[in-house]
Protein backbone atom coordinates (compact mmCIF):
# COMPACT_ATOMS: atom_id res chain seq x y z
CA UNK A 1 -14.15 -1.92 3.59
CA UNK A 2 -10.63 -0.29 4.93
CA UNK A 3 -11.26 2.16 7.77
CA UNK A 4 -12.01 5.68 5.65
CA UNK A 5 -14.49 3.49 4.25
CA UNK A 6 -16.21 2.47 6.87
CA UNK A 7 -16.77 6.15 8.22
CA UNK A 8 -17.48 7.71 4.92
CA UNK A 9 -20.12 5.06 4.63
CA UNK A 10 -21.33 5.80 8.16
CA UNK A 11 -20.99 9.87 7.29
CA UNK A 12 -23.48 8.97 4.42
CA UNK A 13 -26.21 6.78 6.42
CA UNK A 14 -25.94 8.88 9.59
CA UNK A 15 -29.62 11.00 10.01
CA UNK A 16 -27.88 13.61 12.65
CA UNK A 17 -26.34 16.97 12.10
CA UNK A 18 -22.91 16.25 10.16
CA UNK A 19 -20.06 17.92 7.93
CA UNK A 20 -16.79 17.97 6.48
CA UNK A 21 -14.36 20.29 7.93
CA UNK A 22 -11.25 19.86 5.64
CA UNK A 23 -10.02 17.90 3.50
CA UNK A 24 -6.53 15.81 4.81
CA UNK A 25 -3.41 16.22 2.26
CA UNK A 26 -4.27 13.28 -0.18
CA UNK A 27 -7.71 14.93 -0.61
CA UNK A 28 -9.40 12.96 1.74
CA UNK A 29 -12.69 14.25 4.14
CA UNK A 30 -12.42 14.82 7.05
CA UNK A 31 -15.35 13.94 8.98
CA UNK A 32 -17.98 15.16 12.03
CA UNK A 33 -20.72 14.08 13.74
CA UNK A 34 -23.04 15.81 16.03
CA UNK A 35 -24.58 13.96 19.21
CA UNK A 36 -26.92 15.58 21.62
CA UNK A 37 -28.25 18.54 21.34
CA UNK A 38 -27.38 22.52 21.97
CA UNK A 39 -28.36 22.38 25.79
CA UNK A 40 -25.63 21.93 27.92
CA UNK A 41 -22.01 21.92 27.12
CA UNK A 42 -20.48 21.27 23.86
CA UNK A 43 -16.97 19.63 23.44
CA UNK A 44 -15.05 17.99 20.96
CA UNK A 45 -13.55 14.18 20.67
CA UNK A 46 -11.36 13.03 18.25
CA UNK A 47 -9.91 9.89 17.20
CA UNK A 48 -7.00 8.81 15.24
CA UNK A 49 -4.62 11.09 14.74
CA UNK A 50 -1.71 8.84 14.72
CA UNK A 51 -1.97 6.67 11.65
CA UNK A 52 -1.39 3.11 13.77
CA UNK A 53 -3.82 3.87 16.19
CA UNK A 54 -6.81 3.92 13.74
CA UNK A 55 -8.60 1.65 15.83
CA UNK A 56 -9.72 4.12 17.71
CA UNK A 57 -12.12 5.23 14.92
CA UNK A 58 -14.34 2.63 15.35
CA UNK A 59 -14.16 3.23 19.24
CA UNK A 60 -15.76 6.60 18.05
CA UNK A 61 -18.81 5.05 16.11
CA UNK A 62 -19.35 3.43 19.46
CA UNK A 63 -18.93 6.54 21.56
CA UNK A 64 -21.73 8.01 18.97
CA UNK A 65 -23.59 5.37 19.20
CA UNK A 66 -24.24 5.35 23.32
CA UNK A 67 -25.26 9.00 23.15
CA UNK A 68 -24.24 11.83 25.13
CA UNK A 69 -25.81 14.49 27.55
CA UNK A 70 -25.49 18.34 26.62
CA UNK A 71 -23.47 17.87 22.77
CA UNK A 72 -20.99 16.39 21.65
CA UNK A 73 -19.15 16.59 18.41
CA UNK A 74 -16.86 13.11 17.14
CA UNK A 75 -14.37 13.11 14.63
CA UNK A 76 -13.44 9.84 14.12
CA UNK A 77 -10.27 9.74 11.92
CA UNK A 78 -8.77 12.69 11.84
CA UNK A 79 -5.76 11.46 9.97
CA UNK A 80 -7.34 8.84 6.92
CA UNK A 81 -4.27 9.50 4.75
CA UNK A 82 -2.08 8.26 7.47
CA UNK A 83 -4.54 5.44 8.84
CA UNK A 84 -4.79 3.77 5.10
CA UNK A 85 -1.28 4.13 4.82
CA UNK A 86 -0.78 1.96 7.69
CA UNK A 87 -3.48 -0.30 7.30
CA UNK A 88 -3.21 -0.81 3.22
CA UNK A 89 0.30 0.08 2.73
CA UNK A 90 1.70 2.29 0.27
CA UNK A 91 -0.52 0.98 -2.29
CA UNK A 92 -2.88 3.41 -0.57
CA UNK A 93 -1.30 6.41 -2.09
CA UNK A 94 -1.44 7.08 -5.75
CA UNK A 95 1.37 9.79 -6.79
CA UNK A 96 4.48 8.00 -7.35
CA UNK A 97 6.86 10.40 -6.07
CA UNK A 98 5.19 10.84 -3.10
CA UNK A 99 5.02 7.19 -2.52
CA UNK A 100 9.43 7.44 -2.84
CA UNK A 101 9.40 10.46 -0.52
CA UNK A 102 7.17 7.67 2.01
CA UNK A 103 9.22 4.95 1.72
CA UNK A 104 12.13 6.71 1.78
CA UNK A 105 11.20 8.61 5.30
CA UNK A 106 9.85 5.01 6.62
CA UNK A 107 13.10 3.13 5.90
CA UNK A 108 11.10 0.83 3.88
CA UNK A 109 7.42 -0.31 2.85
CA UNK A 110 5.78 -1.64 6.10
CA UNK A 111 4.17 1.28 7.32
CA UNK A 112 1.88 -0.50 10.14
CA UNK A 113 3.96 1.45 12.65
CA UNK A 114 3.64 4.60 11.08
CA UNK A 115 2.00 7.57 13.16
CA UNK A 116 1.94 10.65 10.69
CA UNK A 117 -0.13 11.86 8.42
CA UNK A 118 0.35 11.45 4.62
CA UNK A 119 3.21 14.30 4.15
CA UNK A 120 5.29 12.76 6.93
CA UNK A 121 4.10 15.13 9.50
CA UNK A 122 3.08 13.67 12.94
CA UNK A 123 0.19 15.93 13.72
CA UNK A 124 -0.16 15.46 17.58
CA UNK A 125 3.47 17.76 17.63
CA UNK A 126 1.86 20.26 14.67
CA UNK A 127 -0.22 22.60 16.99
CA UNK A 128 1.23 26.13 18.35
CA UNK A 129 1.30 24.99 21.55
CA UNK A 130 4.94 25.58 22.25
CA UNK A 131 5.89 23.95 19.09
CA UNK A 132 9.20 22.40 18.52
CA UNK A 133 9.72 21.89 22.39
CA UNK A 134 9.43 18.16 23.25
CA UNK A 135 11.56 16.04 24.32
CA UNK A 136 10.78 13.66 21.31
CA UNK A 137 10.27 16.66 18.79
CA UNK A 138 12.07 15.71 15.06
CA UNK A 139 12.76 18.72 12.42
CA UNK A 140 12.72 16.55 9.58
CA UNK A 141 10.06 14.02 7.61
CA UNK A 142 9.73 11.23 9.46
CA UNK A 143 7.65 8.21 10.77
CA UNK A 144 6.86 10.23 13.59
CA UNK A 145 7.64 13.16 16.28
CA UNK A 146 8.75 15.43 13.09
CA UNK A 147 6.81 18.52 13.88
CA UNK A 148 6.40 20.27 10.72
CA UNK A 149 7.70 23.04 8.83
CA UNK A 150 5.52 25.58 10.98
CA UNK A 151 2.90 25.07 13.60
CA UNK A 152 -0.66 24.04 11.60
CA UNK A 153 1.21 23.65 8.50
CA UNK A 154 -0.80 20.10 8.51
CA UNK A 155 -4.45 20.64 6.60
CA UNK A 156 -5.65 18.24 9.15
CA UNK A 157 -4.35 20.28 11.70
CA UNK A 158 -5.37 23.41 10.29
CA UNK A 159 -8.82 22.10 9.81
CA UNK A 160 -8.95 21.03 13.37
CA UNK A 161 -8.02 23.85 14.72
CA UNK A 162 -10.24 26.21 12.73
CA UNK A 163 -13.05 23.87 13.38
CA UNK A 164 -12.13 24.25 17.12
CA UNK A 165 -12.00 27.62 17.17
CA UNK A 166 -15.45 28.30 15.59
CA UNK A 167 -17.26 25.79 17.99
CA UNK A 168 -14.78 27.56 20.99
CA UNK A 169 -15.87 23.87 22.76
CA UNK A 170 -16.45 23.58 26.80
CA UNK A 171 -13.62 20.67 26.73
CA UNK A 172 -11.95 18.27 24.29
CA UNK A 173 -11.27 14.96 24.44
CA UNK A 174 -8.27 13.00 22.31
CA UNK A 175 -8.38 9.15 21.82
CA UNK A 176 -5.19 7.28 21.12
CA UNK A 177 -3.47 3.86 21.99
CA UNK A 178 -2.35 2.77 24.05
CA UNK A 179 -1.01 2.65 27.70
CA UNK A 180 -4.57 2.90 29.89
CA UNK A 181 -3.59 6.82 31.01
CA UNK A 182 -4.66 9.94 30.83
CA UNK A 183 -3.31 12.68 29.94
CA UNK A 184 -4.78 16.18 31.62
CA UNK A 185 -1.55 18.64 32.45
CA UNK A 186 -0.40 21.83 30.19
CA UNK A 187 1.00 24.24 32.10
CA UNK A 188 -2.03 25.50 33.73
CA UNK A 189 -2.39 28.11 36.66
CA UNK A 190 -2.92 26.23 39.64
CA UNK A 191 -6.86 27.44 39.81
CA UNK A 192 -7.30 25.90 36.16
CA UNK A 193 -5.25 22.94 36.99
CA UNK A 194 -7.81 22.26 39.94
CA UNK A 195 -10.62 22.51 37.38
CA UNK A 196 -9.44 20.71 35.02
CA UNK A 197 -7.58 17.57 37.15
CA UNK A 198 -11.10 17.07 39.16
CA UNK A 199 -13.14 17.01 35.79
CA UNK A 200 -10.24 14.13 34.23
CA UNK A 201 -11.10 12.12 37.67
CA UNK A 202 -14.33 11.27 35.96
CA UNK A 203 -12.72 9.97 33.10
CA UNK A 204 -10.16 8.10 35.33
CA UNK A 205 -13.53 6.52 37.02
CA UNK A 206 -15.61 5.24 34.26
CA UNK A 207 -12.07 3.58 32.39
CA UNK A 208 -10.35 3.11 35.63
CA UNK A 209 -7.03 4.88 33.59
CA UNK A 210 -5.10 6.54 36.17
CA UNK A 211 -4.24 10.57 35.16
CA UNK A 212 -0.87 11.22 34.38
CA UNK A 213 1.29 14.11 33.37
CA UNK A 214 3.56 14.19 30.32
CA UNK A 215 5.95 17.75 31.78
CA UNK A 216 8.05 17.06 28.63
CA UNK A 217 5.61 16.65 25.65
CA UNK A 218 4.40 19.71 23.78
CA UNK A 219 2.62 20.73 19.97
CA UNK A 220 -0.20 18.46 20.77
CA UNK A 221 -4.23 19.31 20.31
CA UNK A 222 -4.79 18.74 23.94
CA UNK A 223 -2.16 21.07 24.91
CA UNK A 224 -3.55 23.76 22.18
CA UNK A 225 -6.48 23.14 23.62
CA UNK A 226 -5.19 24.04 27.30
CA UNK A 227 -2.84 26.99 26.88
CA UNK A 228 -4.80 28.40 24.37
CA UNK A 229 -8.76 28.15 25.02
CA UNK A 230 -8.22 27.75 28.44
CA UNK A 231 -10.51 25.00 28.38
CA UNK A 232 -10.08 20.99 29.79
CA UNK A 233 -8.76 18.62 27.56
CA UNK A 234 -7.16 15.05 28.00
CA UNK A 235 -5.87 12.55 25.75
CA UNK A 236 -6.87 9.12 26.74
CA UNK A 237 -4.35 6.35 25.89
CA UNK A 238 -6.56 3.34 25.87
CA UNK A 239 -5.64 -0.29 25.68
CA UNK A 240 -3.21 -1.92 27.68
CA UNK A 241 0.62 -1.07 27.53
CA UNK A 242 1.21 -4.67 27.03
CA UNK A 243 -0.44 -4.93 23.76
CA UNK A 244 1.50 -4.24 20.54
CA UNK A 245 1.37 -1.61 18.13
CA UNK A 246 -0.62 -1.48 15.92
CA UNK A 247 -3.58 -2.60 17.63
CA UNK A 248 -6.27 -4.47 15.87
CA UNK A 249 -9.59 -5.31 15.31
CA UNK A 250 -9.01 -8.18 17.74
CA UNK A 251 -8.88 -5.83 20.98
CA UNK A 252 -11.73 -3.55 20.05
CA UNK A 253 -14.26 -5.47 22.23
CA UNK A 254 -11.73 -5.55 25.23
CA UNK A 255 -11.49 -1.21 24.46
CA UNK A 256 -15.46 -0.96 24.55
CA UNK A 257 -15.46 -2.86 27.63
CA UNK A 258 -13.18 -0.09 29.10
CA UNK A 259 -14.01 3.12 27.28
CA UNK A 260 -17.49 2.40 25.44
CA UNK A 261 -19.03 4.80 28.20
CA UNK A 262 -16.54 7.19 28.98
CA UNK A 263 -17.95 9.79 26.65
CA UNK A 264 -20.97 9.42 28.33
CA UNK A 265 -20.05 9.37 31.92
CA UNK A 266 -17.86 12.04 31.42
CA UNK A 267 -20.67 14.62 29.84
CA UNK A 268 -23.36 13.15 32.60
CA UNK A 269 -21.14 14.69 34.86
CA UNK A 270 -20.03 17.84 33.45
């Protein structure tokens, strides 16, 4: 089974509280899971949003699967379009002309590299979170950085985002690859950025990834997340720098070793 259909198969065998919140441009689910239960503090992890890095999907079905105190909702692969794309090639999409407008903004048909979604948008620079101003930021189709034609104009970033909004989640955490750092820092107050830097330290702990800032990054769901809800959020790069993209199936052990409890550390402590 290719990774969507591994987690659709999961979504359909899983006996907890569940649901769809969008649909991703090809048409495909987009899926949650609910862990824990409604004592406590709620947040938000999700997984995948850059097509190469779908790894970290099945880093999520073992985040799920070590449990969590208060509740926490996973969504696993946020991007499936993009993931398939890089995993099964272009083969993976079905309208021709579509497939041209792919190849055409890869610069040819080995996609494993590729990090945005299935309409060429890269969907960790689609969020109004002072859109358009990284340093990285492209304003056309693109393997990745292009930002979109308007903030959420994504429907997996929409989806997120309206799904975030109607939770209104205690704290949100990202999972990407790679690098083994954390990401915490979006122009908060100082008094937030106190808050939120000594609740990362527990993530820094339990994967022993050092927090970082990224002053010239911006559109991303953990800055959304920041300057908008006013809540914590961090994007955790894990596996090490050294390792190539895309990473594989081959590293996943080494990742649980690192990460496997995070989730759960991190809400124990909250």
């Amino acid at each position: 089974m290719n990774v969507y259909q591994e987690i659709d198969y999961f979504y359909n065998r899983y006996r907890g509280k569940k649901c769809v919140i969008g649909k991703s441009a090809f048409g495909r689910d987009l899926f949650a899971f609910f862990v824990g239960d409604d004592d406590g503090p709620t947040g938000i992890c999700q997984y995948a949003m850059h097509a190469r890095e779908w790894i970290t999907a099945y880093l999520a079905l073992e985040h799920i699967s070590r449990g969590v105190r208060g509740g926490v909702w996973f969504l696993p692969l946020i991007n499936p379009d993009g993931a398939l794309l890089a995993t099964e090639g272009i083969e993976s999409v079905e309208d021709v002309a579509q497939r041209q407008f792919l190849i055409d903004c890869n610069g040819g048909e080995d996609f494993s590299l590729w990090k945005a979604n299935g309409e060429a948008v890269d969907l960790n620079v689609n969020f109004p979170a002072r859109w358009g101003g990284g340093i990285r930021n492209v304003c056309k189709p693109a393997s990745a950085h292009y930002i979109g034609d308007f903030p959420l104009c994504a429907p997996e970033t929409r989806a997120l985002a309206e799904f975030t909004l109607r939770l209104s989640p205690d704290y949100t955490i990202s999972w990407h690859t790679k690098g083994e750092e954390i990401y915490w820092r979006f122009h908060q107050p100082l008094l937030r950025a106190i808050r939120d830097k000594r609740l990362g330290k527990r993530l820094a702990r339990v994967t022993g990834y050092p927090l970082r800032e990224a002053p010239l990054s911006a559109g991303g769901y953990k800055d959304w997340c920041v300057e908008t809800l006013e809540i914590p959020a961090y994007t955790v790069e894990a596996g090490n720098d050294d390792l190539s993209h895309p990473l594989g199936m081959d590293v996943l052990e080494e990742l649980k070793v690192k990460c496997g409890n995070a989730v759960r550390a991190f809400t124990e402590g909250f």
